[in-house]
Protein backbone atom coordinates (compact mmCIF):
# COMPACT_ATOMS: atom_id res chain seq x y z
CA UNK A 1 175.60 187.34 70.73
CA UNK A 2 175.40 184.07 68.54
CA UNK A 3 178.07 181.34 68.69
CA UNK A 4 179.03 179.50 66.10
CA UNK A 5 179.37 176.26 66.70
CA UNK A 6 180.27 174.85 63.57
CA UNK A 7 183.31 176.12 63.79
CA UNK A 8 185.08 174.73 66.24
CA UNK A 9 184.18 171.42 66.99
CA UNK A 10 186.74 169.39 69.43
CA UNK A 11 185.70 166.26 68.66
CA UNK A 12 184.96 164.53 65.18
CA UNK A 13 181.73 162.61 65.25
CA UNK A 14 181.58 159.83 62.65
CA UNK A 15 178.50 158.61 61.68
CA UNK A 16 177.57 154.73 60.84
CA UNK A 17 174.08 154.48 60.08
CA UNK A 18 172.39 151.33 59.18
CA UNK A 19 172.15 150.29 55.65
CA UNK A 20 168.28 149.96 56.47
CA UNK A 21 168.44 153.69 57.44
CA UNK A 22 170.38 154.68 53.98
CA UNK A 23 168.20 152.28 51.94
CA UNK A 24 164.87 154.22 53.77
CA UNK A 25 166.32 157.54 53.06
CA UNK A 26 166.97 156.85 49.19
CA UNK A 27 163.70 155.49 48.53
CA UNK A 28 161.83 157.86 50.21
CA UNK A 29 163.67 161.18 48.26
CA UNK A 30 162.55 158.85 44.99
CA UNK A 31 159.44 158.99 45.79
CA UNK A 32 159.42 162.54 46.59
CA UNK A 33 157.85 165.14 44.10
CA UNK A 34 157.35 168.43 44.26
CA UNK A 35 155.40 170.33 41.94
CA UNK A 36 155.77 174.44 41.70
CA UNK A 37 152.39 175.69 40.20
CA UNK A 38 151.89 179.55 40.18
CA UNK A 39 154.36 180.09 43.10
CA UNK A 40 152.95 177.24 45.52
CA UNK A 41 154.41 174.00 46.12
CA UNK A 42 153.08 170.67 46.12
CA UNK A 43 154.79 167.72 47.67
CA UNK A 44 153.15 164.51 46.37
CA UNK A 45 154.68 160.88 47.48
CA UNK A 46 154.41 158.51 44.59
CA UNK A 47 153.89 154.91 46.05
């Protein structure tokens, strides 16, 4: 059957990303928008 391997994990990964990476992320979910109109979804990116 299905593992799950979030459980146990025996090593701990930590993650540096760039600030470049972070500062791309950020901007990009700002200029996300979704719009719900009569049960569909519209994803618009507002440059």
């Amino acid at each position: 059957m299905a593992k799950i391997y979030s459980d146990c994990n025996p090593k701990k990964i930590q993650l540096n990303p760039k600030k470049e990476t972070v500062d791309f992320l950020l901007n990009y979910s700002k200029a996300l928008r979704v719009n719900c109109y009569k049960k569909m979804k519209f994803e618009a990116l507002l440059n």
